[in-house]
Protein backbone atom coordinates (compact mmCIF):
# COMPACT_ATOMS: atom_id res chain seq x y z
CA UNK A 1 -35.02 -62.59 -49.04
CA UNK A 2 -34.19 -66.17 -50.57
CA UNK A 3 -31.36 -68.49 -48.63
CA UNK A 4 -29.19 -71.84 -49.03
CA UNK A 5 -29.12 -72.83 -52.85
CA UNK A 6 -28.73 -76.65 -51.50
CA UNK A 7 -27.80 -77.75 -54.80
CA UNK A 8 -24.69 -75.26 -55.52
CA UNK A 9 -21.68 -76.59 -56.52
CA UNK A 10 -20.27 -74.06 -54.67
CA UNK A 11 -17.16 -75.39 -52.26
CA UNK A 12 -19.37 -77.26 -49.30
CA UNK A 13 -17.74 -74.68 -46.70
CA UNK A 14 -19.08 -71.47 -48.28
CA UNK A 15 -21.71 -70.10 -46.70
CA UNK A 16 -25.64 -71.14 -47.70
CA UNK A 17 -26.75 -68.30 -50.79
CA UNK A 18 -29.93 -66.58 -50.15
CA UNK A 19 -32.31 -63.92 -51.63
CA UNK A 20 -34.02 -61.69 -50.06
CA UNK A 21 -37.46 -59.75 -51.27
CA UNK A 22 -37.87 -56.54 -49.67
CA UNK A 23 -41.42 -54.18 -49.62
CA UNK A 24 -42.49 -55.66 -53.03
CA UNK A 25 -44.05 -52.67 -54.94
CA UNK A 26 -46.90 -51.81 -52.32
CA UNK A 27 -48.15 -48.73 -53.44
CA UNK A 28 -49.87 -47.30 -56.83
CA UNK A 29 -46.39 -45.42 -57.00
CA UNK A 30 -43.94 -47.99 -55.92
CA UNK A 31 -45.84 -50.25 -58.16
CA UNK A 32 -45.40 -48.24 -60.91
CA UNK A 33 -41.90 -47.51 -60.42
CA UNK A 34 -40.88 -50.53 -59.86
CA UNK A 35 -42.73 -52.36 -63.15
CA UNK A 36 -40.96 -49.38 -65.55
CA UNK A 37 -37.54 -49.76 -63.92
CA UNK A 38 -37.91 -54.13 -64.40
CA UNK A 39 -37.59 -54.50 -60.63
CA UNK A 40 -41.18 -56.77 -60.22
CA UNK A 41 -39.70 -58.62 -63.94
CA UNK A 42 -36.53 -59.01 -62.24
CA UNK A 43 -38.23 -60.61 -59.08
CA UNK A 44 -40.24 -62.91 -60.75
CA UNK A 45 -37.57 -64.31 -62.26
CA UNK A 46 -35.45 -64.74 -58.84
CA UNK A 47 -38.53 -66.23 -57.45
CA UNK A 48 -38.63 -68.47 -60.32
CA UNK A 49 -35.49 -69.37 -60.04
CA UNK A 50 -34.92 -69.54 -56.31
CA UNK A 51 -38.13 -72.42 -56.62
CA UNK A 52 -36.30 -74.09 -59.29
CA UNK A 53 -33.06 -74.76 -57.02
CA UNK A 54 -34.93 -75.02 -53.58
CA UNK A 55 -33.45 -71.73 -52.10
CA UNK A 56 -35.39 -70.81 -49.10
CA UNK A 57 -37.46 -67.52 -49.50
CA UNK A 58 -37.75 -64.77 -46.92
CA UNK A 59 -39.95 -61.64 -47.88
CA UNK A 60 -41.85 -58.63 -46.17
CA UNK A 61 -44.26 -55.96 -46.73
CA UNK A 62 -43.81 -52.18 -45.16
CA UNK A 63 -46.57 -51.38 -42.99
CA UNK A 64 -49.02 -53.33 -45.07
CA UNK A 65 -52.43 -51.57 -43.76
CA UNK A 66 -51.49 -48.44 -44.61
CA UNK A 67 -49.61 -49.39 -47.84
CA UNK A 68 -50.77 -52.44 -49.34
CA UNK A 69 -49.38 -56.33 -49.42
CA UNK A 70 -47.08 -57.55 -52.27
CA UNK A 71 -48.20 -56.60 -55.86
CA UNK A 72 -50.16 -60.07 -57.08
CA UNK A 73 -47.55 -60.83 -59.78
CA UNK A 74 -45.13 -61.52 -56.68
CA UNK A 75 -47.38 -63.04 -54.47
CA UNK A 76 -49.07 -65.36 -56.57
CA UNK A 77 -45.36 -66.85 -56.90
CA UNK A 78 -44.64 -66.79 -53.24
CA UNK A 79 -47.93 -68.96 -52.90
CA UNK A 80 -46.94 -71.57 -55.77
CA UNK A 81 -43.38 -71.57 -53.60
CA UNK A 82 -45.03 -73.42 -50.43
CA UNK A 83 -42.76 -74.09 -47.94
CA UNK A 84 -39.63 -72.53 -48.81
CA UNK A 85 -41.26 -69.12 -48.25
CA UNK A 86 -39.74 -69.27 -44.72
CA UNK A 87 -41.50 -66.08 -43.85
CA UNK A 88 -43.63 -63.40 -45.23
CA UNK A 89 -44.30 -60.83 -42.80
CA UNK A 90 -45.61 -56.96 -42.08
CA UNK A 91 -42.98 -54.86 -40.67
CA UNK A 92 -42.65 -51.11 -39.94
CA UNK A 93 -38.64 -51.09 -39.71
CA UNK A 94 -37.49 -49.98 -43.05
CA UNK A 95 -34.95 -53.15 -42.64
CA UNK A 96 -36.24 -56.48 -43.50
CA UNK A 97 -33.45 -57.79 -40.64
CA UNK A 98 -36.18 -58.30 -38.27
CA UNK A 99 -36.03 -59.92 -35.17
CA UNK A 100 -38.87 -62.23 -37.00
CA UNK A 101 -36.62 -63.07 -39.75
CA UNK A 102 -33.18 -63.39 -37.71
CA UNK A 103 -35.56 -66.22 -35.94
CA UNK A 104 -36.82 -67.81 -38.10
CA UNK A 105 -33.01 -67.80 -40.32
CA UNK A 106 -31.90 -69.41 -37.41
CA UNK A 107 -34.37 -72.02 -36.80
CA UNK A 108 -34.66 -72.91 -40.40
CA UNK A 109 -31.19 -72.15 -42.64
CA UNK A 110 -28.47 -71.98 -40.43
CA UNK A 111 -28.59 -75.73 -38.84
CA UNK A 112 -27.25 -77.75 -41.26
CA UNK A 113 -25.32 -75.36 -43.22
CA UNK A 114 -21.42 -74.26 -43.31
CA UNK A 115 -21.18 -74.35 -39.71
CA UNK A 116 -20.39 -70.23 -39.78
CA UNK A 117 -23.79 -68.82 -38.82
CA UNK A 118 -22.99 -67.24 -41.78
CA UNK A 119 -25.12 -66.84 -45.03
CA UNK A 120 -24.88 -64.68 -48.20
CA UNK A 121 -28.04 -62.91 -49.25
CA UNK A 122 -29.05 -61.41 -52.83
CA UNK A 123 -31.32 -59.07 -52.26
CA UNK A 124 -33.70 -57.70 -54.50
CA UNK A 125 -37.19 -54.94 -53.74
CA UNK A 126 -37.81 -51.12 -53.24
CA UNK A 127 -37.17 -48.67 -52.26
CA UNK A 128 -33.03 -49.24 -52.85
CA UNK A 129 -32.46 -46.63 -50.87
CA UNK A 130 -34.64 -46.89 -48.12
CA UNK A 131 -35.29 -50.68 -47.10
CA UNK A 132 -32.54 -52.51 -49.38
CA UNK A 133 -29.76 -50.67 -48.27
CA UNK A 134 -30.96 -50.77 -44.39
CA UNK A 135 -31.47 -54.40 -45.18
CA UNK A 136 -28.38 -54.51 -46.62
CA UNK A 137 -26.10 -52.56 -44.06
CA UNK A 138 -27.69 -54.49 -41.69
CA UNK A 139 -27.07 -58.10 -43.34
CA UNK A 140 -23.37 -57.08 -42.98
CA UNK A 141 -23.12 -55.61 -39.71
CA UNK A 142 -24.46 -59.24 -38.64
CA UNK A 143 -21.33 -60.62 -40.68
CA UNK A 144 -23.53 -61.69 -43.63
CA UNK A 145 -22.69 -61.61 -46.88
CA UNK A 146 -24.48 -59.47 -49.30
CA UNK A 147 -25.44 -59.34 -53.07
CA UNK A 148 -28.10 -56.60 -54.56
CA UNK A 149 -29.54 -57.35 -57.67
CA UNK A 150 -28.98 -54.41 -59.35
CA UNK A 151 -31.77 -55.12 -61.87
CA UNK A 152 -34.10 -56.51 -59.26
CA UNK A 153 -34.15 -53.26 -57.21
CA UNK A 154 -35.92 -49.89 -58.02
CA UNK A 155 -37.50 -46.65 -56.43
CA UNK A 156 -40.09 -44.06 -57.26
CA UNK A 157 -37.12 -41.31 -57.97
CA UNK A 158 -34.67 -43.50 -60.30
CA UNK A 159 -31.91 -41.13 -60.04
CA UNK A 160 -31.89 -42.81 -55.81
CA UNK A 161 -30.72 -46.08 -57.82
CA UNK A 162 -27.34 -45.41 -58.14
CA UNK A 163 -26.82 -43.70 -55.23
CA UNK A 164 -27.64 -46.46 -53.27
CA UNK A 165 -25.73 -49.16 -55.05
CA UNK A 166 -22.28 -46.84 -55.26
CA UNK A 167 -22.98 -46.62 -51.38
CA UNK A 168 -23.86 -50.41 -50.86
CA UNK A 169 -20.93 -51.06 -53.00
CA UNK A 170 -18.40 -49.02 -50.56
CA UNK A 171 -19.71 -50.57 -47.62
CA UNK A 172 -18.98 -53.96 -49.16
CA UNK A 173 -22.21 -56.02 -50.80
CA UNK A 174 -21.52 -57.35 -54.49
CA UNK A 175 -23.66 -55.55 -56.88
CA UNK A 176 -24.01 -57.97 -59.69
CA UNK A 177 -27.04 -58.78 -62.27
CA UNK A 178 -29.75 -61.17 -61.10
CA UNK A 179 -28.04 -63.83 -64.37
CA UNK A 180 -24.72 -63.39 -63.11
CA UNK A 181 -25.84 -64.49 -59.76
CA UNK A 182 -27.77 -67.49 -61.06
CA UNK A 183 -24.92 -68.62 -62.70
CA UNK A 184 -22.93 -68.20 -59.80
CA UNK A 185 -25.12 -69.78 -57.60
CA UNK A 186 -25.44 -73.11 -59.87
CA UNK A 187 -21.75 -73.25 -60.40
CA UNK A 188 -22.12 -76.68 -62.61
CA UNK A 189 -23.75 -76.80 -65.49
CA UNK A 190 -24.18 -80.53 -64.69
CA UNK A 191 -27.06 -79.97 -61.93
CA UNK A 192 -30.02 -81.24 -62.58
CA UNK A 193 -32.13 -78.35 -62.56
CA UNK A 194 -29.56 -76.74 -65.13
CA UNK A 195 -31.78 -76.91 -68.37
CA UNK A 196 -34.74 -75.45 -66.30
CA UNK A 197 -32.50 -71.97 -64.87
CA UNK A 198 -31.05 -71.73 -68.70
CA UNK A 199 -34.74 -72.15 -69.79
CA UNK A 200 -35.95 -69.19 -67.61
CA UNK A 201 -32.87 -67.21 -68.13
CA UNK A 202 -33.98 -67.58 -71.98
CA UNK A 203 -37.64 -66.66 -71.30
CA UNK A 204 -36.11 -63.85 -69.45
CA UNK A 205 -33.26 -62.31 -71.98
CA UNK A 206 -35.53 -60.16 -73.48
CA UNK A 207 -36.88 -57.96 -70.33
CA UNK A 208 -33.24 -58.43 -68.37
CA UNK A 209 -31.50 -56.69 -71.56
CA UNK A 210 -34.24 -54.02 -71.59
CA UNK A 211 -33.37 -53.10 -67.93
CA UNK A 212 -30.06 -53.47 -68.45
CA UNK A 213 -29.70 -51.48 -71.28
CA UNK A 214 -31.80 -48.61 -70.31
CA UNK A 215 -30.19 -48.45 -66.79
CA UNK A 216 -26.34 -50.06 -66.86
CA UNK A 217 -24.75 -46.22 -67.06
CA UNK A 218 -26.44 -45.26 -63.92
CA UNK A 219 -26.58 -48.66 -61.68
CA UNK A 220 -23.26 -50.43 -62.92
C-alpha cells in the first residue's frame, strides 16, 4: 500500500493519498491469474506512478515460505523505489493492516500530514476477496479512507472480482480505475511531474483498455 501524494493539489486539509500492494501474485496460480486479469500490469503502473509523485509505498507478501515473495516484475520496482517503500513485509493475517504497518504509518506518514491521523489508501493486489477486502474493511474500521483499483486487483476464480468490489463498495471504499485515481491524485495539470504521469498513462492505454474492456461488465 502507497501513501501521501506530497505533491497533490488536493485542498492541504485532505487527508495524505496512499496505495497499498497487497500479496503480489505469489503463487504459480495467483501469478497466473493475476497477469491474465491485468492486475501485475495494473501494479506496475501504480508503482510507476506512485515513484513518479513520491507517494510512500507499503506492501506485503502472504506467508512467503510457503507461498513465494512478490512476482519479480513487482519487486524489481519496489527495489528501484528505495526509500519510499516504507515497508515490505511477510505476514500470515490475510489483512495487510498489520500491527507492522499501522507502526510504521505512524512513524513515517502521519506526522506532518492533515493533522487527522487520517489517510486515504488505493489499494491494489490479490486475492480481492480474501486480503484486499480484509485490508480494506479494515482500513475503514480504523477511519481510513479507501480506494480499490478495480483494474489493479484480481483472483484465481474471476467471477470473486465482482463480488468483492459490490461488497467493498457497500461498506464504503471508492472503486475507481487506477487513471482515474492518478488524475485525481495530481489534481493540476501544472505539477511538475505532470508530463511524466501523462507519459506513463500513454505507455499504459493500451493494457488498461484491455482490462477494462474485457472486465468493466463484471467489476464496474
Amino acid at each position: 500500500m502507497s501513501f501521501a501524494a506530497r505533491h497533490s493539489t488536493r485542498a492541504s486539509s485532505a487527508p495524505p493519498v496512499h496505495l497499498g500492494a497487497a500479496e503480489m501474485a505469489t503463487t504459480a496460480a495467483q501469478a497466473a491469474g493475476s497477469r491474465r486479469l491485468g492486475g501485475v500490469l495494473t501494479s506496475q503502473k501504480v508503482i510507476r506512478a506512485a515513484h513518479l509523485l513520491s507517494i510512500p509505498i507499503y506492501a506485503t507478501t502472504q506467508n512467503r515460505a510457503k507461498l513465494g515473495p512478490t512476482v519479480p516484475e513487482l519487486e524489481e520496482l519496489l527495489t528501484a523505489a528505495g526509500p519510499l517503500v516504507r515497508e515490505h513485509s511477510d505476514k500470515t493475517k490475510f489483512s495487510m493492516w498489520t500491527p507492522s504497518v499501522q507502526r510504521t504509518l505512524a512513524a513515517r506518514d502521519l506526522l506532518g500530514g492533515s493533522g487527522s491521523g487520517r489517510v486515504t489508501v488505493a489499494l491494489v493486489g490479490i486475492e480481492s476477496h480474501i486480503c484486499v477486502t480484509q485490508t480494506a474493511l479494515d482500513l475503514l474500521r480504523a477511519g481510513h479512507g479507501v480506494y480499490v483499483l478495480a483494474d489493479g486487483v484480481s483472483s484465481c476464480n474471476k467471477e470473486e472480482v465482482p463480488l468483492a468490489l459490490a461488497r467493498l463498495r457497500a461498506e464504503g471504499a471508492v472503486v475507481t480505475s487506477s487513471e482515474a485515481w492518478l488524475y485525481e491524485v495530481m489534481g493540476d495539470a501544472e505539477i511538475p511531474e505532470f508530463r511524466s504521469i501523462v507519459g506513463l498513462v500513454k505507455k499504459t492505454s493500451a493494457d488498461t483498455a484491455a482490462v477494462l474492456q474485457a472486465l468493466r461488465p463484471a467489476r464496474m
